[in-house]
PDB file of N, CA and C in Angstrom:
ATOM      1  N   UNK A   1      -6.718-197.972 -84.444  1.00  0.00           N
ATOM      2  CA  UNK A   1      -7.007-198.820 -83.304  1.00  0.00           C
ATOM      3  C   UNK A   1      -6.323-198.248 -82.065  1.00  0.00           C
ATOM      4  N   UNK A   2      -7.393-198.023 -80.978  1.00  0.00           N
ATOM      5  CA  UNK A   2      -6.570-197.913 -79.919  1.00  0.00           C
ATOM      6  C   UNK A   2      -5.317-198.644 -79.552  1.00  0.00           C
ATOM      7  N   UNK A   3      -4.187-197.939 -78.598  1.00  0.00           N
ATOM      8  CA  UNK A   3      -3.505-198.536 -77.776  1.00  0.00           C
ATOM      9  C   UNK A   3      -3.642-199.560 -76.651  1.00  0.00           C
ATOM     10  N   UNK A   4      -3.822-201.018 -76.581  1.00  0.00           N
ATOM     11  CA  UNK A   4      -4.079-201.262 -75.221  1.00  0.00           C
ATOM     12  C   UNK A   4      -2.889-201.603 -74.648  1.00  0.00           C
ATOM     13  N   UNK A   5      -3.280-201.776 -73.022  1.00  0.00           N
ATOM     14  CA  UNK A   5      -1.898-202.045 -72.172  1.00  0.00           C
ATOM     15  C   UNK A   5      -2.958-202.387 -70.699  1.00  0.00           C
ATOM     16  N   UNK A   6      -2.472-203.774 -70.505  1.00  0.00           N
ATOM     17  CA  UNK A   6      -2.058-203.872 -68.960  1.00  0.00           C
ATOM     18  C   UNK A   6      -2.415-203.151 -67.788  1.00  0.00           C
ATOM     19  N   UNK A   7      -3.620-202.665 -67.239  1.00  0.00           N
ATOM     20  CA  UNK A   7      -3.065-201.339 -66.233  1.00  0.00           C
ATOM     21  C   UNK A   7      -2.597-201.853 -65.043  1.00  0.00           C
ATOM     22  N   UNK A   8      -1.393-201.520 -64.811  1.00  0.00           N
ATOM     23  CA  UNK A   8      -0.609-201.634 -63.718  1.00  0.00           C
ATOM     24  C   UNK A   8      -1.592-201.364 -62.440  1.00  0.00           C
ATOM     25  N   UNK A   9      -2.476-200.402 -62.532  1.00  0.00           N
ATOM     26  CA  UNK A   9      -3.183-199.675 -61.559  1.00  0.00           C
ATOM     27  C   UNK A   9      -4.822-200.842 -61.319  1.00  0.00           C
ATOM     28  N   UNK A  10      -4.842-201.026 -62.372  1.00  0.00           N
ATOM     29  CA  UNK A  10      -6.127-201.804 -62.234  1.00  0.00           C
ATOM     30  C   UNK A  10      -6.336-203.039 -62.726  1.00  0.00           C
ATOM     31  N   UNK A  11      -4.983-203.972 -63.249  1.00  0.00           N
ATOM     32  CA  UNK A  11      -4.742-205.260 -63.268  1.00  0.00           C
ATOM     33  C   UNK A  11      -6.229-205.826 -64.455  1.00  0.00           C
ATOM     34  N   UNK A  12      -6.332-205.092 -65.646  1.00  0.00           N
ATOM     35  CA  UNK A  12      -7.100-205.541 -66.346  1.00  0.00           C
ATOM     36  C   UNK A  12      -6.560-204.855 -67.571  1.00  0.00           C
ATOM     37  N   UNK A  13      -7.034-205.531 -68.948  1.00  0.00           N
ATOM     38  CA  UNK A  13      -6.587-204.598 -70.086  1.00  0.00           C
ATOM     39  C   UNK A  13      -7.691-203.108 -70.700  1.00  0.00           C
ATOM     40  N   UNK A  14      -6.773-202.348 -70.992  1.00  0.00           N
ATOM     41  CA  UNK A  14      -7.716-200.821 -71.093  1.00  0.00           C
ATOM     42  C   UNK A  14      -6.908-200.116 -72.336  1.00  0.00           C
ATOM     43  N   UNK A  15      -7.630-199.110 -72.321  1.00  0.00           N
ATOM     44  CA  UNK A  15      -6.687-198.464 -73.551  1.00  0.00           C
ATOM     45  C   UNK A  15      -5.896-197.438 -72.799  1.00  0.00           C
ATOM     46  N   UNK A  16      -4.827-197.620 -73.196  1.00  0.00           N
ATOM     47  CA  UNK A  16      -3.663-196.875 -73.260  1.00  0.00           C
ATOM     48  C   UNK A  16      -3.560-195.295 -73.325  1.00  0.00           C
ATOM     49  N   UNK A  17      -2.113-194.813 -73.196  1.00  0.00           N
ATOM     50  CA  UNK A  17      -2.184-193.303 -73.612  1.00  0.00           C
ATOM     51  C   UNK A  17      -2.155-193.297 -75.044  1.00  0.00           C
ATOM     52  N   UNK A  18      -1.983-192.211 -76.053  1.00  0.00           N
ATOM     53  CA  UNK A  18      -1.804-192.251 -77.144  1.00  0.00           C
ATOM     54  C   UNK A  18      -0.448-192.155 -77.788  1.00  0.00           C
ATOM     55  N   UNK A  19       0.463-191.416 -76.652  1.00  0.00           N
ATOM     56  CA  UNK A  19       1.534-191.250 -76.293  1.00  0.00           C
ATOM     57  C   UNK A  19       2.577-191.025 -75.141  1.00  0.00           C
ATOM     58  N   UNK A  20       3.862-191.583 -75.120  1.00  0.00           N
ATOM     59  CA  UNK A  20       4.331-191.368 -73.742  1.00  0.00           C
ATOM     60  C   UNK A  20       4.385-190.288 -73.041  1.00  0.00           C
ATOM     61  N   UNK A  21       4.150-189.908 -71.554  1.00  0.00           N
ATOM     62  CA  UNK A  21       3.850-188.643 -71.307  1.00  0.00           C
ATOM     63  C   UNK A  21       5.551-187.825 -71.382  1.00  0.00           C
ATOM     64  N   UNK A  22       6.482-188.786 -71.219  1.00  0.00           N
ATOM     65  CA  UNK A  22       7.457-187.895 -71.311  1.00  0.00           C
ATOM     66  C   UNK A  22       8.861-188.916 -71.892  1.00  0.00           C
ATOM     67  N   UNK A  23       9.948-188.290 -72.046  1.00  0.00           N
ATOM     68  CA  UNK A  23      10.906-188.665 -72.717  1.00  0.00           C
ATOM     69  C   UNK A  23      12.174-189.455 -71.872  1.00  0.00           C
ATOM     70  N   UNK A  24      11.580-190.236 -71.294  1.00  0.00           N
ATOM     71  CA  UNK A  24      12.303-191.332 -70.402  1.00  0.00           C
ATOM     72  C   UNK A  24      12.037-192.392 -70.107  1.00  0.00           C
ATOM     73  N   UNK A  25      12.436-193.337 -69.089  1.00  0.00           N
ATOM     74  CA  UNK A  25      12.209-194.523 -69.194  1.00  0.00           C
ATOM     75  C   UNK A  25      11.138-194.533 -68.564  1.00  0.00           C
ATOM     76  N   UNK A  26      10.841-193.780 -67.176  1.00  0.00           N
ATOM     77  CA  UNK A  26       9.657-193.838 -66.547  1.00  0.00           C
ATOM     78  C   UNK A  26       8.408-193.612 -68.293  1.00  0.00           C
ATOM     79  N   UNK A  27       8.680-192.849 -68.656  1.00  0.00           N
ATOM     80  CA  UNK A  27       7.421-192.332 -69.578  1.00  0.00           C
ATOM     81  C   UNK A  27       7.264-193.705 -70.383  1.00  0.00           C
ATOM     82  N   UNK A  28       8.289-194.135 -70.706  1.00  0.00           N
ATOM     83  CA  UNK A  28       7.946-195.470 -71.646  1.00  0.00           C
ATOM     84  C   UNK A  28       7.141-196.494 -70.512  1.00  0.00           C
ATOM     85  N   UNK A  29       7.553-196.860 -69.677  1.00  0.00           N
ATOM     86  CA  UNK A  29       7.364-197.386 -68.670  1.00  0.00           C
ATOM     87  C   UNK A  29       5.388-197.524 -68.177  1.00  0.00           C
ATOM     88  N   UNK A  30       5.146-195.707 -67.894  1.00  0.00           N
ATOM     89  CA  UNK A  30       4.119-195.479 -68.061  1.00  0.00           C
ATOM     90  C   UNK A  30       3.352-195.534 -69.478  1.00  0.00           C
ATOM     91  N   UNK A  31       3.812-195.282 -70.709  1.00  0.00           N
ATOM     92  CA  UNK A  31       3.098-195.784 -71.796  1.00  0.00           C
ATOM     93  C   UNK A  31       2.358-197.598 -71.981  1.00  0.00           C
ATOM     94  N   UNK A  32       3.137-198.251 -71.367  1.00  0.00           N
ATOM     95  CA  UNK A  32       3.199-199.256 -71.516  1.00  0.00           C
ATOM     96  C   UNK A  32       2.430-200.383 -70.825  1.00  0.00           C
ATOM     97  N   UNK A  33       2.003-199.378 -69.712  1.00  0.00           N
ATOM     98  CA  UNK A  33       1.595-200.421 -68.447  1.00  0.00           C
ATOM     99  C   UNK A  33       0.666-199.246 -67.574  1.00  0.00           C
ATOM    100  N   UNK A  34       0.162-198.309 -67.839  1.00  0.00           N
ATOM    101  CA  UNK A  34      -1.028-197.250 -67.438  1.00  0.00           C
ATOM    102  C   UNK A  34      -2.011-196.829 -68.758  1.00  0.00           C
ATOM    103  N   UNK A  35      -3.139-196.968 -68.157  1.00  0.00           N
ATOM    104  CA  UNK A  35      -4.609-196.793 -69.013  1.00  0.00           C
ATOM    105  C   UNK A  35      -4.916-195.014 -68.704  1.00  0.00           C
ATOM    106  N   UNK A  36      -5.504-194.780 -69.871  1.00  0.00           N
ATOM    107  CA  UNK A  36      -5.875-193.331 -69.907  1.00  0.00           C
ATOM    108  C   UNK A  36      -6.551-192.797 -68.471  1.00  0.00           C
ATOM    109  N   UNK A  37      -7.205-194.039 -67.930  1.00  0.00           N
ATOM    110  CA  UNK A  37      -8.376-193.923 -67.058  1.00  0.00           C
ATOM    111  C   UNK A  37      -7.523-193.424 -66.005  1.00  0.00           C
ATOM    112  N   UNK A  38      -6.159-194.504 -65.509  1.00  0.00           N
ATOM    113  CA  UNK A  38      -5.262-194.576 -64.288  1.00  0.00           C
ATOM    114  C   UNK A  38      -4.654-192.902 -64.570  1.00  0.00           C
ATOM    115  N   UNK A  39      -4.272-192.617 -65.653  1.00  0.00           N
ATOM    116  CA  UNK A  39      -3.340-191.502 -65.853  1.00  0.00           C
ATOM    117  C   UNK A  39      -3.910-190.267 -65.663  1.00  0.00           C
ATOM    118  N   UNK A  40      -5.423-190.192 -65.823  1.00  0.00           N
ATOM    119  CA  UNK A  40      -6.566-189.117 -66.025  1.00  0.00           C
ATOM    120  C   UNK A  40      -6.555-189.241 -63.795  1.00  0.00           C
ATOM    121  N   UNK A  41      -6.545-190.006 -63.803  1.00  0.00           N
ATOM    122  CA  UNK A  41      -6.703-190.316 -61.746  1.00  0.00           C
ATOM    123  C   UNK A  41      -5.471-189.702 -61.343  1.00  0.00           C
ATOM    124  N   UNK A  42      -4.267-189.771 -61.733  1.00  0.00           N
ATOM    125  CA  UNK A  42      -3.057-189.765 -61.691  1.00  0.00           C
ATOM    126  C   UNK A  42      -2.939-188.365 -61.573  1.00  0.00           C
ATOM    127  N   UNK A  43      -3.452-187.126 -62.888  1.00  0.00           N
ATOM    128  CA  UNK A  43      -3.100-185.872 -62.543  1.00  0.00           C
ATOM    129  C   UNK A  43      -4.116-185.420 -61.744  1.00  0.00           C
ATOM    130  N   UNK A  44      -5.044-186.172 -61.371  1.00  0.00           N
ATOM    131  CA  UNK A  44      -5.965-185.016 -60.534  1.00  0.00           C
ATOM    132  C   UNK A  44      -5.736-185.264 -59.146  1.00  0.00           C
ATOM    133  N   UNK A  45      -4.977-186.328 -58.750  1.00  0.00           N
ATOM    134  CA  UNK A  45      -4.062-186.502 -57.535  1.00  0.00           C
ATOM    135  C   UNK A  45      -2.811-185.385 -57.639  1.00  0.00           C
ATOM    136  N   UNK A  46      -2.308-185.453 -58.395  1.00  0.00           N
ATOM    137  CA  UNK A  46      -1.292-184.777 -58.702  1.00  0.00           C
ATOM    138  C   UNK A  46      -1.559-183.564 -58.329  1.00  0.00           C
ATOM    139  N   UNK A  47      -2.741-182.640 -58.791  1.00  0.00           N
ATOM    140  CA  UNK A  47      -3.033-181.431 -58.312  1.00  0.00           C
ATOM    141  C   UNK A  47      -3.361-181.225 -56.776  1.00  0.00           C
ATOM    142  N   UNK A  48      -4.154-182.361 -56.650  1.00  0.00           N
ATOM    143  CA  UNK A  48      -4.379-182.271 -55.471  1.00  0.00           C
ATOM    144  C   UNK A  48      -2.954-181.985 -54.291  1.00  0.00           C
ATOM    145  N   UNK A  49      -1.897-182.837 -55.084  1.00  0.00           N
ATOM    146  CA  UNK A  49      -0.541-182.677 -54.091  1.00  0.00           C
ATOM    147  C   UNK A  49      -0.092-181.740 -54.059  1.00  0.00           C
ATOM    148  N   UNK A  50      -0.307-180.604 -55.287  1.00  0.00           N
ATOM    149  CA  UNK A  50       0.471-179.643 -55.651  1.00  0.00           C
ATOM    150  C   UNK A  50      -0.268-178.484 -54.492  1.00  0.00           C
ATOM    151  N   UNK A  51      -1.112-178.543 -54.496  1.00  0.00           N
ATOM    152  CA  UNK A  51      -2.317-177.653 -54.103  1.00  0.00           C
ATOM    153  C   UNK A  51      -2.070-177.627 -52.405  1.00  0.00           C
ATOM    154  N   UNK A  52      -2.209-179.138 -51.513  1.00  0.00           N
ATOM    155  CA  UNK A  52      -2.476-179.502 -50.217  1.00  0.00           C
ATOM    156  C   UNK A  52      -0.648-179.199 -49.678  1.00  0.00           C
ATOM    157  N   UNK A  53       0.391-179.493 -50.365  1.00  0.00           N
ATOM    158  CA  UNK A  53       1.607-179.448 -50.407  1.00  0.00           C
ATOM    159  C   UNK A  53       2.578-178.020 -50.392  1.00  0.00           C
ATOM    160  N   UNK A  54       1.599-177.182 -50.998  1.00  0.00           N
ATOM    161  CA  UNK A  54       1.972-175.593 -52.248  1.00  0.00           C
ATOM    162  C   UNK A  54       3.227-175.842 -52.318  1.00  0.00           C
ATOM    163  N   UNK A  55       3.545-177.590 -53.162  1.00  0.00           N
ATOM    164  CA  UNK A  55       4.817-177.435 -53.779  1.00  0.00           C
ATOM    165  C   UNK A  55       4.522-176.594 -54.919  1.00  0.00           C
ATOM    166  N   UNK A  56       5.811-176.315 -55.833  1.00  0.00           N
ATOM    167  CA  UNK A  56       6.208-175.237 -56.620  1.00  0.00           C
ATOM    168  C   UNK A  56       7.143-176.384 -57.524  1.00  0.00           C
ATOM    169  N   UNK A  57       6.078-176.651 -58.671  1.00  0.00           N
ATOM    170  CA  UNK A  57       6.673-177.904 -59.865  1.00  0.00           C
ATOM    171  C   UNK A  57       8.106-177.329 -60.207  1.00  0.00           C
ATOM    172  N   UNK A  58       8.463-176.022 -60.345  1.00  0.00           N
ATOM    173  CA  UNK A  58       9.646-175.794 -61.195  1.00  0.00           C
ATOM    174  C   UNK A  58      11.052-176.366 -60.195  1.00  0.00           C
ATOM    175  N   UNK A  59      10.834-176.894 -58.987  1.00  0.00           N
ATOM    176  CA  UNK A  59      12.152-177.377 -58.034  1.00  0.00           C
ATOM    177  C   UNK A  59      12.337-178.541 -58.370  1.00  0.00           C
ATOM    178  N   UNK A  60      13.172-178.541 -57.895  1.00  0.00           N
ATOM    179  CA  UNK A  60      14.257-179.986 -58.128  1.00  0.00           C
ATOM    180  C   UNK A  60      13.348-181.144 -57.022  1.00  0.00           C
ATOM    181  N   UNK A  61      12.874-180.248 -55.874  1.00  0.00           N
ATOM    182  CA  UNK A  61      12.675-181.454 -54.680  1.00  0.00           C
ATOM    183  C   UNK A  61      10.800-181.674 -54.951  1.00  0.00           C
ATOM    184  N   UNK A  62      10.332-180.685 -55.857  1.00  0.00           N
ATOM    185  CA  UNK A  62       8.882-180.915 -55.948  1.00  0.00           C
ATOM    186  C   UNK A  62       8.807-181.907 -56.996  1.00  0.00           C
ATOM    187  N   UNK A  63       9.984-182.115 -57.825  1.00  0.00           N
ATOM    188  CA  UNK A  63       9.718-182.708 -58.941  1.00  0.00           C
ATOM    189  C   UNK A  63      10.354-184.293 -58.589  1.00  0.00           C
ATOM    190  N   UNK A  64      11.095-184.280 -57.725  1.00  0.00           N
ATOM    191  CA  UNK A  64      11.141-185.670 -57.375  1.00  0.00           C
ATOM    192  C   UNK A  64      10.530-186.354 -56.232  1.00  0.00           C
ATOM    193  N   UNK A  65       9.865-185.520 -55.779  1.00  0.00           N
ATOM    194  CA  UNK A  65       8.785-185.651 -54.476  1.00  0.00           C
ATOM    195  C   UNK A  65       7.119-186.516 -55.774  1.00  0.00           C
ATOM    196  N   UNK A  66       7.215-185.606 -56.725  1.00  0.00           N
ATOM    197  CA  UNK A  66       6.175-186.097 -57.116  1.00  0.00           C
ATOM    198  C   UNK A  66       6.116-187.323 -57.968  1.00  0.00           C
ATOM    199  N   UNK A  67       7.735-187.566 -58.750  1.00  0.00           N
ATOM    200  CA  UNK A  67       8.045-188.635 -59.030  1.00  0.00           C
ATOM    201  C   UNK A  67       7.451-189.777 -58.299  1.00  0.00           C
ATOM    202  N   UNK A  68       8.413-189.724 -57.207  1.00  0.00           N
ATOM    203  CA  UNK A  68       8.236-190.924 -56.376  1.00  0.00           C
ATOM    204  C   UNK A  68       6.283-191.184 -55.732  1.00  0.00           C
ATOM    205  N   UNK A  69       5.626-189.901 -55.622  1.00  0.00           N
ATOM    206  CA  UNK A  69       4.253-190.312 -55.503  1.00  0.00           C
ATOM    207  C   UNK A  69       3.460-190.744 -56.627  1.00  0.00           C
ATOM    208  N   UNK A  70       4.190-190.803 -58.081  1.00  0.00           N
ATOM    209  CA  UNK A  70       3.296-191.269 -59.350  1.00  0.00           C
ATOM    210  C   UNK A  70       3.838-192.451 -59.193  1.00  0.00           C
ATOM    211  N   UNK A  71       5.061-192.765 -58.552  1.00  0.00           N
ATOM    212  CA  UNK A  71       4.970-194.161 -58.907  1.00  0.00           C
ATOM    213  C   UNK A  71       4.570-195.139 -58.278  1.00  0.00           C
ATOM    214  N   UNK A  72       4.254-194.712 -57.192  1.00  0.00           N
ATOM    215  CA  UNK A  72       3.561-194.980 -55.866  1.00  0.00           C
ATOM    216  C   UNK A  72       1.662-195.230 -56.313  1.00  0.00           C
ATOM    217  N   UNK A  73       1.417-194.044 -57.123  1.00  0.00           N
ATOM    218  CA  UNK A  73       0.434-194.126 -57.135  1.00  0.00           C
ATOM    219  C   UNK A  73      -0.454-194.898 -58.620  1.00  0.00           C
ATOM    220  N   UNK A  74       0.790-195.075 -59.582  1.00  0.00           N
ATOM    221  CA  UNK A  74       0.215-196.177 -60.624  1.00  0.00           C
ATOM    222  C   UNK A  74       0.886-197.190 -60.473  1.00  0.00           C
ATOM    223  N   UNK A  75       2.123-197.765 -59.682  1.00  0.00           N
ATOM    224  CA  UNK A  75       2.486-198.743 -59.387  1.00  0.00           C
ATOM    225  C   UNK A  75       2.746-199.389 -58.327  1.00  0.00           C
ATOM    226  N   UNK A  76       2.436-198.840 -57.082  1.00  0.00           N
ATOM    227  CA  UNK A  76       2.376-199.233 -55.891  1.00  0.00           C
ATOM    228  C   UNK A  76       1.524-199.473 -55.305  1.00  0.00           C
ATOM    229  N   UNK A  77       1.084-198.636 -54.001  1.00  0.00           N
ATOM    230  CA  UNK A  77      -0.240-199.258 -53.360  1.00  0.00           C
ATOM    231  C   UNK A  77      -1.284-197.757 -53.281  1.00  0.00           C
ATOM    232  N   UNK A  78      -1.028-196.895 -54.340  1.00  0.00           N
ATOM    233  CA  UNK A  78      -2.410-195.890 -54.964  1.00  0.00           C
ATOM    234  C   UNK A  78      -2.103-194.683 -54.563  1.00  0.00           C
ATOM    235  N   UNK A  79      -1.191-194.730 -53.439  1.00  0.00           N
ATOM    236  CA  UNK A  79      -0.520-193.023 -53.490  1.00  0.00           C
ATOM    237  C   UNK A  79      -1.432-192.440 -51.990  1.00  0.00           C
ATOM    238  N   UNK A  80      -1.152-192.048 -50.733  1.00  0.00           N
ATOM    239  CA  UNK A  80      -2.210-191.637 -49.420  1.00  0.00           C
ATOM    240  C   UNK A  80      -2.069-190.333 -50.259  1.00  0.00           C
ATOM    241  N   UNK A  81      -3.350-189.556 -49.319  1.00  0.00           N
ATOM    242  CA  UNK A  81      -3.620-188.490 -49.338  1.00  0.00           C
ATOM    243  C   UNK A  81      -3.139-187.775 -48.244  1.00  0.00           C
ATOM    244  N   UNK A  82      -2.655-186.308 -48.056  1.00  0.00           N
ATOM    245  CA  UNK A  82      -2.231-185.825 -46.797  1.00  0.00           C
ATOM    246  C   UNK A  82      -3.304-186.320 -45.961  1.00  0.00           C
ATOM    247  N   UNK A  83      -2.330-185.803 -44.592  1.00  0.00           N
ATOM    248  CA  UNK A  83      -3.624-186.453 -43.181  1.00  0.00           C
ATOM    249  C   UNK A  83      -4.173-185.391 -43.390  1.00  0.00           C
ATOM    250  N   UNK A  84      -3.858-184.092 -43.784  1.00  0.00           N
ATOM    251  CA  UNK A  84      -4.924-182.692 -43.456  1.00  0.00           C
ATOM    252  C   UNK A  84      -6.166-182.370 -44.359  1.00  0.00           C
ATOM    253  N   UNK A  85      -5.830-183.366 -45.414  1.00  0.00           N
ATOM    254  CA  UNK A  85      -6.273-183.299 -46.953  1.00  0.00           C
ATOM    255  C   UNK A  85      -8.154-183.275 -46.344  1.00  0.00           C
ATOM    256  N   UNK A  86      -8.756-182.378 -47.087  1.00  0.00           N
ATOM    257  CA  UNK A  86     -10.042-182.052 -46.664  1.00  0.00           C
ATOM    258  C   UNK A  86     -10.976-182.244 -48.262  1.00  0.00           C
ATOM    259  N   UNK A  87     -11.486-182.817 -48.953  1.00  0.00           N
ATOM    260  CA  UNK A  87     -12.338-182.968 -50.066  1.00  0.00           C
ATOM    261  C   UNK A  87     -13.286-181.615 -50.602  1.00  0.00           C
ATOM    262  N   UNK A  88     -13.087-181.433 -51.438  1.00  0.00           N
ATOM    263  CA  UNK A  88     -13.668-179.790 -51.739  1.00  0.00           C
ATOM    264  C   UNK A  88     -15.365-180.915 -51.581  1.00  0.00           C
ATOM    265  N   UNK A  89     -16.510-179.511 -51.536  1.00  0.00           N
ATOM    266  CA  UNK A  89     -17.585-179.641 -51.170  1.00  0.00           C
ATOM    267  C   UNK A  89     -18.403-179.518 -52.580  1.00  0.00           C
ATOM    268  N   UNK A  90     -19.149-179.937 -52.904  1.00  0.00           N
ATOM    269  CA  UNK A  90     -20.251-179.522 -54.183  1.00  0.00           C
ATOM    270  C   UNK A  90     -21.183-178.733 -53.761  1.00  0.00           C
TER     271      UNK A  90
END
């Protein structure tokens, strides 16, 4: 049986991750209260920051820069996009 949980992000019940994404409280946190759906939205923002930003994940300040925008963005009010941020084209 799936996992369900709460989504923090979308205030309805969904299924869950299968596991926490990481080994802390945030990760339990996020196990608990984010849907596959929110978390699947979550890294492709994420790239997007990495990308519009050219932070560099292995720093100390990219990694708590992005902290604070996941939590922003599954538990706050969805995370802005840069002002420069331009939408790739199809």
């Amino acid at each position: 049986m799936a996992h369900m949980v709460v989504c923090a992000r979308y205030k309805q019940e969904m299924e869950g991750l299968s596991e926490p994404p990481f080994d802390s409280d945030l990760g339990k946190k996020v196990y608990e209260n984010v849907s596959k759906k929110a978390w699947g939205e979550w890294a492709d923002h994420q790239k997007m920051l990495l990308n519009e930003y050219r932070l560099q994940p292995w720093t100390k300040e990219a990694q708590t820069f992005l902290v604070e925008q996941m939590q922003e963005f599954l538990f706050g009010g969805g995370g802005a996009k840069p002002k420069e941020y331009v939408p790739p084209t199809t």
